[in-house]
N, C-alpha and C. Protein backbone atom coordinates (compact mmCIF):
# COMPACT_ATOMS: atom_id res chain seq x y z
N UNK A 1 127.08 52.97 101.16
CA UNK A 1 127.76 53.28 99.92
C UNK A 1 126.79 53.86 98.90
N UNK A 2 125.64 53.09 98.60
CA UNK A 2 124.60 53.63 97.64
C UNK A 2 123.97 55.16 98.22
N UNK A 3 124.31 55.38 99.49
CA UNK A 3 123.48 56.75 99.96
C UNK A 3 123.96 57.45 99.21
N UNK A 4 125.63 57.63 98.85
CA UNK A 4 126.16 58.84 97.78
C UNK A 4 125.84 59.27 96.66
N UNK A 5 125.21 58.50 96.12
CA UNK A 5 124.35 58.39 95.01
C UNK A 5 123.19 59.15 95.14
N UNK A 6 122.95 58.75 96.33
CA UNK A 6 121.41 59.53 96.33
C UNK A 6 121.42 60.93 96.83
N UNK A 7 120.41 61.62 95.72
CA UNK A 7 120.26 63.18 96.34
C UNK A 7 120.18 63.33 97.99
N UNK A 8 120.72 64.70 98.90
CA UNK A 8 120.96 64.91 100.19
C UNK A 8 119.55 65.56 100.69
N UNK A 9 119.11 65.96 99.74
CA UNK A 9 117.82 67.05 100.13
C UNK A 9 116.71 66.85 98.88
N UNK A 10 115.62 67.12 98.97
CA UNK A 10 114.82 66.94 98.03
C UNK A 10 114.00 68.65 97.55
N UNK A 11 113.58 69.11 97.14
CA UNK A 11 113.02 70.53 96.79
C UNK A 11 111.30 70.42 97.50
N UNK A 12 111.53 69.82 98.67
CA UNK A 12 109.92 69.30 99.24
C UNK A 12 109.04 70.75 99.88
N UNK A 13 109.84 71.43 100.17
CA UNK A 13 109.07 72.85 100.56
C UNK A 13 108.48 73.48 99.42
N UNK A 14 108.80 73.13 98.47
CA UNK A 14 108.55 73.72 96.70
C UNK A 14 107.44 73.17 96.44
N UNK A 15 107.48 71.71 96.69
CA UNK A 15 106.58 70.83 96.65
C UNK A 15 105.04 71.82 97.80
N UNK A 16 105.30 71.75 98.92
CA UNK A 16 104.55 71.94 100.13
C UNK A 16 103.34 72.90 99.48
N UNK A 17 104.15 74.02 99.29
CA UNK A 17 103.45 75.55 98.70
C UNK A 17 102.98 75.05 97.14
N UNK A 18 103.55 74.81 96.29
CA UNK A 18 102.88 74.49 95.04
C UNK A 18 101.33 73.69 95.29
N UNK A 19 101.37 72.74 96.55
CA UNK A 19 100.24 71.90 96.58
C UNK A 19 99.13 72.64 97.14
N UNK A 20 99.72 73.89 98.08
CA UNK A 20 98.74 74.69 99.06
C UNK A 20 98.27 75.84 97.53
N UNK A 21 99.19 76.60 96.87
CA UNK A 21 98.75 77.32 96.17
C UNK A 21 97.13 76.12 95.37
N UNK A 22 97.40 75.39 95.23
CA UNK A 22 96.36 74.42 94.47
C UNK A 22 95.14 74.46 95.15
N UNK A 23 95.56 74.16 96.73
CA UNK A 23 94.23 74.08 97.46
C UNK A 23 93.35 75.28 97.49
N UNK A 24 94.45 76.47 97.54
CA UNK A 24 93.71 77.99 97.34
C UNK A 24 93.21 77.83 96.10
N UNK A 25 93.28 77.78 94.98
CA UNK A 25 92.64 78.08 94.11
C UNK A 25 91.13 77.26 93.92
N UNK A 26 91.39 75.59 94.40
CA UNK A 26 90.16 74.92 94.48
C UNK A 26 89.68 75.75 95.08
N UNK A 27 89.51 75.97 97.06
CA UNK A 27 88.85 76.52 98.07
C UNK A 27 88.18 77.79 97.16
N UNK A 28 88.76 78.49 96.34
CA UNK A 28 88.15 79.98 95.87
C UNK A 28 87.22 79.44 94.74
N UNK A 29 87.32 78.65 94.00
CA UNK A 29 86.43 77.98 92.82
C UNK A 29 85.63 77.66 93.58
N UNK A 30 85.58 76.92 94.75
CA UNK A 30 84.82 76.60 95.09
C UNK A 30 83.08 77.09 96.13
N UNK A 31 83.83 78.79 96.55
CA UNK A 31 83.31 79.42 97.06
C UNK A 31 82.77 80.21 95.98
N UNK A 32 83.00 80.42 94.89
CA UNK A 32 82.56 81.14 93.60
C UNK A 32 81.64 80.35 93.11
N UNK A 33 81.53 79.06 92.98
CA UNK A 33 80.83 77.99 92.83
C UNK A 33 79.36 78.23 93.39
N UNK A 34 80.10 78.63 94.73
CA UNK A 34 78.54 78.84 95.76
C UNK A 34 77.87 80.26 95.68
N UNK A 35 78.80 80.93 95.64
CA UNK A 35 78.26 82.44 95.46
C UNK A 35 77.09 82.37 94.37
N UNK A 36 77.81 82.24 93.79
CA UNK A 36 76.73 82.43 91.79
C UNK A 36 76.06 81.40 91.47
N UNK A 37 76.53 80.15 92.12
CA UNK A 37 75.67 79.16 91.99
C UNK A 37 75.04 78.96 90.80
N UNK A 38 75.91 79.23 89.35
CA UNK A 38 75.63 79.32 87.86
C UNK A 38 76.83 78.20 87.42
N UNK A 39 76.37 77.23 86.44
CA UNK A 39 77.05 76.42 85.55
C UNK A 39 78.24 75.90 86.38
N UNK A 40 77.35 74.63 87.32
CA UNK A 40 77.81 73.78 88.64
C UNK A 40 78.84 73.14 87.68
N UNK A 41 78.26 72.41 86.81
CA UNK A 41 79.34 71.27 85.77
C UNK A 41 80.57 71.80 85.57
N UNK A 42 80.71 73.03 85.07
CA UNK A 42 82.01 73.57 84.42
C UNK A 42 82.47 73.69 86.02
N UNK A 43 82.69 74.33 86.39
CA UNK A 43 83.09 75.10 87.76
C UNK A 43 83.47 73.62 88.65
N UNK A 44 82.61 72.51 88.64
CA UNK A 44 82.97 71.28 89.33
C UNK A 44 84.27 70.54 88.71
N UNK A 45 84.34 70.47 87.56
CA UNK A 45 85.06 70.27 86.06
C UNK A 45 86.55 71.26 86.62
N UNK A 46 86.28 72.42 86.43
CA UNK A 46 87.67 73.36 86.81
C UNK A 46 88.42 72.50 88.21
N UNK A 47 87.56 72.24 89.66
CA UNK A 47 88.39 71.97 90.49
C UNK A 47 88.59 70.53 90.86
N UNK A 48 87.80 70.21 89.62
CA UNK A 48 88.53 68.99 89.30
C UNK A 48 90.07 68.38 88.80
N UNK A 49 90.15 69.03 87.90
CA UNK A 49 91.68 69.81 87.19
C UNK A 49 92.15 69.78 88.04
N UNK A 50 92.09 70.86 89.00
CA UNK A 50 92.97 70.92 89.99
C UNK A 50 93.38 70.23 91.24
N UNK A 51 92.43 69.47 91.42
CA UNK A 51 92.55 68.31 92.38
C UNK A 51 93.77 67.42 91.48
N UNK A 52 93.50 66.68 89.97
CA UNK A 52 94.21 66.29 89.45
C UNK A 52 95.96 66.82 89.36
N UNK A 53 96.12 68.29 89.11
CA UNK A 53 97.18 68.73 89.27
C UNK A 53 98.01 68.41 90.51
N UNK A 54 97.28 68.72 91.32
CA UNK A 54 97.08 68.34 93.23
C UNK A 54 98.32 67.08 93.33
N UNK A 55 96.81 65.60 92.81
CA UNK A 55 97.88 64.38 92.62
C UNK A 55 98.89 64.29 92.35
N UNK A 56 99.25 65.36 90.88
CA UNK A 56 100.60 64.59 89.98
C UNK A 56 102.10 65.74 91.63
N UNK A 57 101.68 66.62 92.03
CA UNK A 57 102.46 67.01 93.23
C UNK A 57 102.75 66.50 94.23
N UNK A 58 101.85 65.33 94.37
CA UNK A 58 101.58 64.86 95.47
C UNK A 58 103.08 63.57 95.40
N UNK A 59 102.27 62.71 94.21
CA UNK A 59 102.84 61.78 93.70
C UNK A 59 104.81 61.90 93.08
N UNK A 60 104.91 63.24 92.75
CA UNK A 60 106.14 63.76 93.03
C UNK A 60 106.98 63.75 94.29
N UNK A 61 106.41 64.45 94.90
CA UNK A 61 107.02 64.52 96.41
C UNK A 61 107.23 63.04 97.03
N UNK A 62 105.97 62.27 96.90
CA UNK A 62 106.16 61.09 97.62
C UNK A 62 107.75 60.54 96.72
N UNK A 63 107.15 60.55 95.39
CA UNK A 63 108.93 59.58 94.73
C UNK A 63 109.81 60.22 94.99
N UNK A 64 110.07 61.77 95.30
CA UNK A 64 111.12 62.20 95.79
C UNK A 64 111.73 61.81 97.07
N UNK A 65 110.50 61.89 97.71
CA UNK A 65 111.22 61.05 99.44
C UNK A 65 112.09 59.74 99.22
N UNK A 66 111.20 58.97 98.39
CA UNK A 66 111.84 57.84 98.35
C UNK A 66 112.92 57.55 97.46
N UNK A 67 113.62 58.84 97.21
CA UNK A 67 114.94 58.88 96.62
C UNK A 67 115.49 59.65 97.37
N UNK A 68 115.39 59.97 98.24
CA UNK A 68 116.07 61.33 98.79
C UNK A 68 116.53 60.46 99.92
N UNK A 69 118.05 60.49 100.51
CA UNK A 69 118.78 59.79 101.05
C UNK A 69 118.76 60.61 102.69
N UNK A 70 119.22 62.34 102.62
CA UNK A 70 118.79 62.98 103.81
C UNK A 70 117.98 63.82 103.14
N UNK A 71 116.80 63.79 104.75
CA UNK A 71 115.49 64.99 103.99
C UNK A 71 115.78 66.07 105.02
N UNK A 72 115.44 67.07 104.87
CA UNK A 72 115.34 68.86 105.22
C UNK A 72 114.64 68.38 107.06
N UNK A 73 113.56 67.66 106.94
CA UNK A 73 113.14 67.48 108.21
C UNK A 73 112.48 66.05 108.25
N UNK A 74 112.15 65.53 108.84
CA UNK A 74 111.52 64.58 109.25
C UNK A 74 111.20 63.24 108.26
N UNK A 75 111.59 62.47 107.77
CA UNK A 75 110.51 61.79 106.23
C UNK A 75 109.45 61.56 106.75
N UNK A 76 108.82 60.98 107.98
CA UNK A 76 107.02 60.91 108.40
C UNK A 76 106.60 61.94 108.24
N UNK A 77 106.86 63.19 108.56
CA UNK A 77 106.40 64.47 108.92
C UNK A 77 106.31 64.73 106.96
N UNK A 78 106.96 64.75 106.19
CA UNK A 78 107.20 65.18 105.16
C UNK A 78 105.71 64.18 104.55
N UNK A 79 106.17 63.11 104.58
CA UNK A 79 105.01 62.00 104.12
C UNK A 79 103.64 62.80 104.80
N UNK A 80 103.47 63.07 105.75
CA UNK A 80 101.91 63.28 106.30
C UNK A 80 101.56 64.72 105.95
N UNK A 81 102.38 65.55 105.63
CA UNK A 81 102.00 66.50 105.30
C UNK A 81 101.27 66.70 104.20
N UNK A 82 102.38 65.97 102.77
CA UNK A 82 101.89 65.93 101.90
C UNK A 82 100.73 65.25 101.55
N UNK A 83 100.26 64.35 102.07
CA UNK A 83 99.11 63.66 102.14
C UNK A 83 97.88 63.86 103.06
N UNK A 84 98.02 64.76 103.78
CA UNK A 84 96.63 65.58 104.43
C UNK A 84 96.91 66.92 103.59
N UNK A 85 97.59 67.76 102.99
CA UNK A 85 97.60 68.43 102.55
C UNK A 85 96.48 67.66 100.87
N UNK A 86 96.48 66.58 100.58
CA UNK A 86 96.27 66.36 99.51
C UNK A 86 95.00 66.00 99.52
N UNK A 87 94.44 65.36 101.04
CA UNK A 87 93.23 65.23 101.42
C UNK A 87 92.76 66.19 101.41
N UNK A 88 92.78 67.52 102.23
CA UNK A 88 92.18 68.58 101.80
C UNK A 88 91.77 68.63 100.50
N UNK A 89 92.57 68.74 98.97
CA UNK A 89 91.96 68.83 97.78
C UNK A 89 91.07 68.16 97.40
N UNK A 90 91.05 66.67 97.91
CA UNK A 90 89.90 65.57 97.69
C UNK A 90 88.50 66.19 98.21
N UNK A 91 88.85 66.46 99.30
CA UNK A 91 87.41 66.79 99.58
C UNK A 91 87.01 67.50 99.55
N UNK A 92 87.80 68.99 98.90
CA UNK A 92 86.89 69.96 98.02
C UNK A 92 86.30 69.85 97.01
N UNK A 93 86.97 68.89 96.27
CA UNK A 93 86.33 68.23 95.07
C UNK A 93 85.27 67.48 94.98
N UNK A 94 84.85 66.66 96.44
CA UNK A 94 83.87 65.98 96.81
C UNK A 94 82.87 67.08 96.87
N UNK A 95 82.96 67.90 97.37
CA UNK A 95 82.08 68.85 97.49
C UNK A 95 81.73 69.51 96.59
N UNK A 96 82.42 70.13 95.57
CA UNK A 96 82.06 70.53 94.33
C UNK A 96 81.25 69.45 93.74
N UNK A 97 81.43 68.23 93.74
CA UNK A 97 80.66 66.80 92.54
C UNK A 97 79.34 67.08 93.44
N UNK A 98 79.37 67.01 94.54
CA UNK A 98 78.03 66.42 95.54
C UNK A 98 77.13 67.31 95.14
N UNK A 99 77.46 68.73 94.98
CA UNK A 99 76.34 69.77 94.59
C UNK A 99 76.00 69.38 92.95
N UNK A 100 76.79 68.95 92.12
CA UNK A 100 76.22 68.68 90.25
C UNK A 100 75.30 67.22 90.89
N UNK A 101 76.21 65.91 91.66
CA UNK A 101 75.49 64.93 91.50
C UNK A 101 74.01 64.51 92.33
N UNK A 102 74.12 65.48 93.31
CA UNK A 102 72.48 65.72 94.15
C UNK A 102 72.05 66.56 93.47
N UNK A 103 72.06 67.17 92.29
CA UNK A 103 71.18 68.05 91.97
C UNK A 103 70.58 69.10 92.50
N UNK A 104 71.71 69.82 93.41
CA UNK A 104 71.10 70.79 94.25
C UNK A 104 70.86 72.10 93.53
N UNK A 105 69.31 72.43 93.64
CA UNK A 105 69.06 74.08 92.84
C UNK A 105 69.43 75.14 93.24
N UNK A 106 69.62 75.13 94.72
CA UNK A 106 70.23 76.54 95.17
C UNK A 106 71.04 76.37 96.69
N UNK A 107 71.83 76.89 96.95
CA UNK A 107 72.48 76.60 98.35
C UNK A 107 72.15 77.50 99.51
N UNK A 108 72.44 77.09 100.70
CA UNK A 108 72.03 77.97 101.28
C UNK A 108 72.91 79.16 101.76
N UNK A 109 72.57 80.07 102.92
CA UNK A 109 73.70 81.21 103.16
C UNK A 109 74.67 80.53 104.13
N UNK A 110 74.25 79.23 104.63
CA UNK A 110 75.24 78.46 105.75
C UNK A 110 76.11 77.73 105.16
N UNK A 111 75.61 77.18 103.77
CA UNK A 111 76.70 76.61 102.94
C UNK A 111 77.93 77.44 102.51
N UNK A 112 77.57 78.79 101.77
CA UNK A 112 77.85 79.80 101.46
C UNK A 112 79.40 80.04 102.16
N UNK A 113 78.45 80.58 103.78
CA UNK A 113 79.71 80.66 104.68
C UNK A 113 80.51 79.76 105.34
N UNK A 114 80.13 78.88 105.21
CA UNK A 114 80.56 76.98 105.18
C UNK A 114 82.16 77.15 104.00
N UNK A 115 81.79 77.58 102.66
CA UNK A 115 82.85 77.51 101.67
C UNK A 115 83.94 79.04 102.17
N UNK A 116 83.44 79.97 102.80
CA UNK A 116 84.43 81.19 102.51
C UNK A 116 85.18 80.75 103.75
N UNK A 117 85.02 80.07 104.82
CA UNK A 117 85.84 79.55 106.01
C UNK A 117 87.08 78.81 105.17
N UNK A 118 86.52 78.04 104.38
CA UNK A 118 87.56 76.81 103.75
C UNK A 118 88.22 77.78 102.95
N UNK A 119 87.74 78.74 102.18
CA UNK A 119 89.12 80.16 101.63
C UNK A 119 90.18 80.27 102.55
N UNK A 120 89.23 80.69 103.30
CA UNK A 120 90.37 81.45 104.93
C UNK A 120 91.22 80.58 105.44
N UNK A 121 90.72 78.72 105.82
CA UNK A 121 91.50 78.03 106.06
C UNK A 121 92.78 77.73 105.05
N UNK A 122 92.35 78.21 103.76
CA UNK A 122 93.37 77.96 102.60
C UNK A 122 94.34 78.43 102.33
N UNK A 123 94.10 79.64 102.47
CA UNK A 123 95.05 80.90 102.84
C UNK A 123 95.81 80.62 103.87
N UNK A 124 95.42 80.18 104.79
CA UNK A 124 96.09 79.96 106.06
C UNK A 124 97.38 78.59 105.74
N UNK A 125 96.70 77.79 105.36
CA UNK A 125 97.76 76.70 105.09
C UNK A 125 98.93 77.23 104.10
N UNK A 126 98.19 77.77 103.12
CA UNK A 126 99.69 78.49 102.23
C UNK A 126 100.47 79.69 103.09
N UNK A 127 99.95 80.54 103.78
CA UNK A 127 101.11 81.04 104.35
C UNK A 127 101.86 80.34 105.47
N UNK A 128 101.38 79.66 106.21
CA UNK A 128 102.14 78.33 107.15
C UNK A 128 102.98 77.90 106.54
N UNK A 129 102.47 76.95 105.42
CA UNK A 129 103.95 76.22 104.77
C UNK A 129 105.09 77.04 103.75
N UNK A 130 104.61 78.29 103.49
CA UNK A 130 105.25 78.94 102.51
C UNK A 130 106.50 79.95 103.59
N UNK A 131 106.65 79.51 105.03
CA UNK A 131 107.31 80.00 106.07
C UNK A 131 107.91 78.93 106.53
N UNK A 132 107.62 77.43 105.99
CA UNK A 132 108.26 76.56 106.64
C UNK A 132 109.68 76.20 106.80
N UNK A 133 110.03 76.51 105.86
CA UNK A 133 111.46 76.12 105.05
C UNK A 133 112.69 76.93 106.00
N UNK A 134 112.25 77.42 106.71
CA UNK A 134 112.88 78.56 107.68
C UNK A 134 112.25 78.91 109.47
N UNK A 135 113.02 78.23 109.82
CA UNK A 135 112.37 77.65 111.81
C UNK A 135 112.88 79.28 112.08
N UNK A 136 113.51 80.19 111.29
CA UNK A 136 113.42 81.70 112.23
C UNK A 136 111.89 82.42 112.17
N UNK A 137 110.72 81.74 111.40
CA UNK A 137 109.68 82.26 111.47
C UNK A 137 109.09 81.39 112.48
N UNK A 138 109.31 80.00 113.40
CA UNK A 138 108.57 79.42 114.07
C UNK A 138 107.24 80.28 115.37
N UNK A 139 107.70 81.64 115.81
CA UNK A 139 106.42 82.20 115.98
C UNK A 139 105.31 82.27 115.14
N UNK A 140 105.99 83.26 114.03
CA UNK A 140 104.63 83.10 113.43
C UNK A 140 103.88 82.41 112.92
N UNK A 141 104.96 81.21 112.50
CA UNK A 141 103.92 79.65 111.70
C UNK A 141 102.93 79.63 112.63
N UNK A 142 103.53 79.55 114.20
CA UNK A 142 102.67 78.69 115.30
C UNK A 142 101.26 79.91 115.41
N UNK A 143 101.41 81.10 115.42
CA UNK A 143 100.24 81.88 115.03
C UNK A 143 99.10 81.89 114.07
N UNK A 144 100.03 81.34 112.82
CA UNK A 144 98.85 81.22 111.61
C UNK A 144 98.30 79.95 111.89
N UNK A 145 99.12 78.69 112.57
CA UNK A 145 98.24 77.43 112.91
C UNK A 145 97.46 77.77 113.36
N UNK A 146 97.63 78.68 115.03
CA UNK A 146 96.48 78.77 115.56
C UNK A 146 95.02 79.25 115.61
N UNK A 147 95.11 80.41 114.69
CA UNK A 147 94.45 80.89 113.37
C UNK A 147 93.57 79.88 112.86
N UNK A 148 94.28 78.77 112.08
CA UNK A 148 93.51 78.03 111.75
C UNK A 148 92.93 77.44 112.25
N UNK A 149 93.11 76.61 113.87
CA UNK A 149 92.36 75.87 114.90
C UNK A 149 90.90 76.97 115.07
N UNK A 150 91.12 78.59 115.73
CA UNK A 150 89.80 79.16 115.17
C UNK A 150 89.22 78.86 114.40
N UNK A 151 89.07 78.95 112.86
CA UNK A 151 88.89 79.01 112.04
C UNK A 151 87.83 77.74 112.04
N UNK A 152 88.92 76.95 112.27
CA UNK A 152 87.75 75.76 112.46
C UNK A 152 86.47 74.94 113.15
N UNK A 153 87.31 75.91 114.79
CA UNK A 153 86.04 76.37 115.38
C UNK A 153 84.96 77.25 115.31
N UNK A 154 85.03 77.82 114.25
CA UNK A 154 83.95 78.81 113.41
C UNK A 154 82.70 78.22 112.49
N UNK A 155 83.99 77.34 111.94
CA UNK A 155 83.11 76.36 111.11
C UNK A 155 81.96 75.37 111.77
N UNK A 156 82.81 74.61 113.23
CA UNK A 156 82.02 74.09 113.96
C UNK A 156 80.80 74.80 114.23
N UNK A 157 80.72 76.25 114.27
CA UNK A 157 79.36 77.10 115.08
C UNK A 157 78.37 77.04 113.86
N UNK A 158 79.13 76.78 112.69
CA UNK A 158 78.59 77.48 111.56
C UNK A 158 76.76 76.17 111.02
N UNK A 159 78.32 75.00 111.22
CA UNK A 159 77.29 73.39 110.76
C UNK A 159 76.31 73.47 111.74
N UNK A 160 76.76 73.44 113.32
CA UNK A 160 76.02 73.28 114.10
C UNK A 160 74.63 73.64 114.01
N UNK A 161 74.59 75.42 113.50
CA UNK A 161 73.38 76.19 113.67
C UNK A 161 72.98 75.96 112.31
N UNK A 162 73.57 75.39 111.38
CA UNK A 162 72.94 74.76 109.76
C UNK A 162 72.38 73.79 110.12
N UNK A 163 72.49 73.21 110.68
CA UNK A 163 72.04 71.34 110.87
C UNK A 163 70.47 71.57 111.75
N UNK A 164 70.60 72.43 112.81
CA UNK A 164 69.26 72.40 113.56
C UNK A 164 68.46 73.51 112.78
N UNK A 165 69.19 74.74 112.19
CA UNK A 165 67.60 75.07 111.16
C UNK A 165 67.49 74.10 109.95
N UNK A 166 68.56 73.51 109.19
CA UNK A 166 67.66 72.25 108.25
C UNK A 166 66.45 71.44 108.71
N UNK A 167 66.73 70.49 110.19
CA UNK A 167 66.26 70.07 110.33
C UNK A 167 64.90 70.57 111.30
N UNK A 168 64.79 71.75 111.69
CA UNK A 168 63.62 72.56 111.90
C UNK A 168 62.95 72.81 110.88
N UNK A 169 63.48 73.32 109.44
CA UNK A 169 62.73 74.48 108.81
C UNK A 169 62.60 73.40 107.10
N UNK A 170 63.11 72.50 107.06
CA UNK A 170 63.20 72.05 105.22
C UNK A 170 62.23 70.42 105.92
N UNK A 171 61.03 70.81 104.93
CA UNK A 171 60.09 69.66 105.18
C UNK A 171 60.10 68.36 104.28
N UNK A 172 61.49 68.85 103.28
CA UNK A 172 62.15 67.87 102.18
C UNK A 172 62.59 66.95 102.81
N UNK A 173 62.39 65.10 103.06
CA UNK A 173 63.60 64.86 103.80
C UNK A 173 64.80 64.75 102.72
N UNK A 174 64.35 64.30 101.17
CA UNK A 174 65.39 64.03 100.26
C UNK A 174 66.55 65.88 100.21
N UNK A 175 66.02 66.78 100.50
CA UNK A 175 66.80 67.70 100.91
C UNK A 175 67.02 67.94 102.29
N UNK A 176 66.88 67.55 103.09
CA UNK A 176 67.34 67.16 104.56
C UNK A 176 68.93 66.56 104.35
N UNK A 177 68.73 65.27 103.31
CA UNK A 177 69.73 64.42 102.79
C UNK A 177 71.06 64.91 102.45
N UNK A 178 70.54 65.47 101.35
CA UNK A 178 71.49 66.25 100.62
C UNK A 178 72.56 67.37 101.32
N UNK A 179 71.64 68.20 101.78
CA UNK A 179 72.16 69.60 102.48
C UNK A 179 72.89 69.39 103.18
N UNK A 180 72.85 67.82 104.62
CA UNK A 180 72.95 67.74 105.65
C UNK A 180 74.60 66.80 105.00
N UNK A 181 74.60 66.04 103.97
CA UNK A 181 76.10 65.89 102.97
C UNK A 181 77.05 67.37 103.14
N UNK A 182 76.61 67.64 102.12
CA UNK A 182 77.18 69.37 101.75
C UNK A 182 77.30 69.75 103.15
N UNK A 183 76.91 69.97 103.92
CA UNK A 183 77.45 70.71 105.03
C UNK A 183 78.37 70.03 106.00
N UNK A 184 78.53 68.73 105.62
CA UNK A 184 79.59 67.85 106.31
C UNK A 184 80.91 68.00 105.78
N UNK A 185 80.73 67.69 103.90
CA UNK A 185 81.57 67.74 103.78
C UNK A 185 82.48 68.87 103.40
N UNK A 186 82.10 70.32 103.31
CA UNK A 186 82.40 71.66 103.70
C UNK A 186 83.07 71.80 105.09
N UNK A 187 82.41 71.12 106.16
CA UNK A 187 83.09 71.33 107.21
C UNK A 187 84.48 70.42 107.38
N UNK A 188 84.40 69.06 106.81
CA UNK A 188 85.24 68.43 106.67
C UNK A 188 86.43 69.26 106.33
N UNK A 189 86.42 69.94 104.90
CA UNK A 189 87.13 70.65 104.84
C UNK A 189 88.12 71.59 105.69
N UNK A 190 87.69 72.12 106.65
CA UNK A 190 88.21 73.21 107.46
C UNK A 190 89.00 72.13 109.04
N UNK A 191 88.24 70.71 108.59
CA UNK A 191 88.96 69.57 109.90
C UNK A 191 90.09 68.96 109.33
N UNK A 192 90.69 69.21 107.83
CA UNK A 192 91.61 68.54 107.39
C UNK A 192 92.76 69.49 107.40
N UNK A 193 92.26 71.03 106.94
CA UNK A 193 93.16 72.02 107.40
C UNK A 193 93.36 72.22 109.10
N UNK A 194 92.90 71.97 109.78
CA UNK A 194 93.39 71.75 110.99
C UNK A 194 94.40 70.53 111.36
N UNK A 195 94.32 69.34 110.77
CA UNK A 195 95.16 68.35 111.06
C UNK A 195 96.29 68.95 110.10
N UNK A 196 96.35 69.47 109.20
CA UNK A 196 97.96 70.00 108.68
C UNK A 196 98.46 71.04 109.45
N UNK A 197 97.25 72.11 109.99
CA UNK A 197 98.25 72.92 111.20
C UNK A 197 98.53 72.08 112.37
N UNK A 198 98.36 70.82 112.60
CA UNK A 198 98.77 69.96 113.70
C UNK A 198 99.69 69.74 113.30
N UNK A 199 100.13 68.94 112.56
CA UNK A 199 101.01 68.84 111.81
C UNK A 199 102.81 69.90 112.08
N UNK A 200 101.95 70.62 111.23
CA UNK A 200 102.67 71.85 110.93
C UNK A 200 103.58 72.21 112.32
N UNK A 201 102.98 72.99 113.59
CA UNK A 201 103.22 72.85 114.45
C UNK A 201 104.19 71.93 115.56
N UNK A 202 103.79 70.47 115.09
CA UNK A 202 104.64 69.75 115.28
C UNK A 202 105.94 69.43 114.65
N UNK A 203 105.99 70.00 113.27
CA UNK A 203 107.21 70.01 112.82
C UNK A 203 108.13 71.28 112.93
N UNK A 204 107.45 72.31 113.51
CA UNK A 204 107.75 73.60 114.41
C UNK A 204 108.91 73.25 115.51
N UNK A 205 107.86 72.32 116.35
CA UNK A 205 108.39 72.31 118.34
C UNK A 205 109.82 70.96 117.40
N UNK A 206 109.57 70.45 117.00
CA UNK A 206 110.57 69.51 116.64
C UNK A 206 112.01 69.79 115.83
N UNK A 207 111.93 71.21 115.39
CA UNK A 207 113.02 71.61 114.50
C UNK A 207 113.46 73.05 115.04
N UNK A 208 112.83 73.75 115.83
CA UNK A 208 113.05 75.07 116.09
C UNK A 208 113.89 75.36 117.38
């Protein structure tokens, strides 16, 4: 009886893309961050904001589920999306703080290309979910996922060959420390956009 009451559908695809447009804009602050590597505070500060914005979307969607009586697809699937989608923003933001709070003076070119992967992965997640709302694109979602599974195997080549010249060539170990952070959690990045094209995918084969 109380289901009639409750909304049939929730506006959660609105939700999906509003949260990915967010992650693009961190991922690009954040690669601008590295590029110029000028006035870490402000620039850490900006995708901070936006991580915050991130939450209050996040935290929407979730109270929407839990008013929403029938959802569009799945409520787990809806729940996990939005919340690895939201992980992603966390830990760009981790990454932005780690470079102001280690005090790092300059980054390297592996970091560099460490952050423009996490663009590409970003991009990638917003056009995935910004196709979701509609199973007549289920080819191509399943293309841009797979896209992103590259992508992330790129990243893998990228840490890999960062990690053994750090630890060949920087006679710092307190920058051994540091670097060998930053390049985790950069890569992290591009492993969280892969669990939303898992995701993603799976809410593909399940609705299409």
């Amino acid at each position: 009886m109380f289901g009639s009451f409750m909304p049939k559908e929730g506006k959660f695809f609105e939700h999906f893309v509003e949260l990915a447009e967010n992650i693009l804009l961190a991922s690009r602050e954040l690669a601008e961050l590295m590029a110029s590597f000028d006035d870490v505070e402000r620039r850490a500060y900006n995708i901070e904001t936006i991580e915050k914005n991130g939450d209050k979307i996040t935290h929407a969607a979730v109270e929407m589920l839990h008013k929403t009586f029938i959802t569009p697809i799945d409520r787990d699937h809806i729940h996990q999306l939005i919340t690895s989608m939201d992980d992603i923003l966390d830990l760009i933001e981790d990454s932005a703080q780690s470079l102001f709070l280690y005090d790092i003076r300059a980054v390297t070119p592996e970091a560099k290309k460490l952050a423009d992967i996490c663009v590409a992965c970003a991009e990638k997640v917003k056009e995935a979910v910004s196709m979701l709302s509609n199973m007549d694109n289920a080819r191509t979602i399943m293309a841009v996922c797979h896209e992103i599974d590259r992508l992330e195997s790129e990243a893998d080549h990228v840490m890999r060959s960062a990690m053994a010249k750090l630890f060949r060539d920087e006679p710092d170990v307190r920058q051994v420390i540091k670097l060998r952070s930053v390049y985790e959690l950069l890569e992290g990045i591009t492993d969280r956009c892969e669990d939303v094209a898992n995701l993603i995918e799976g809410i593909v084969l399940e609705n299409s």
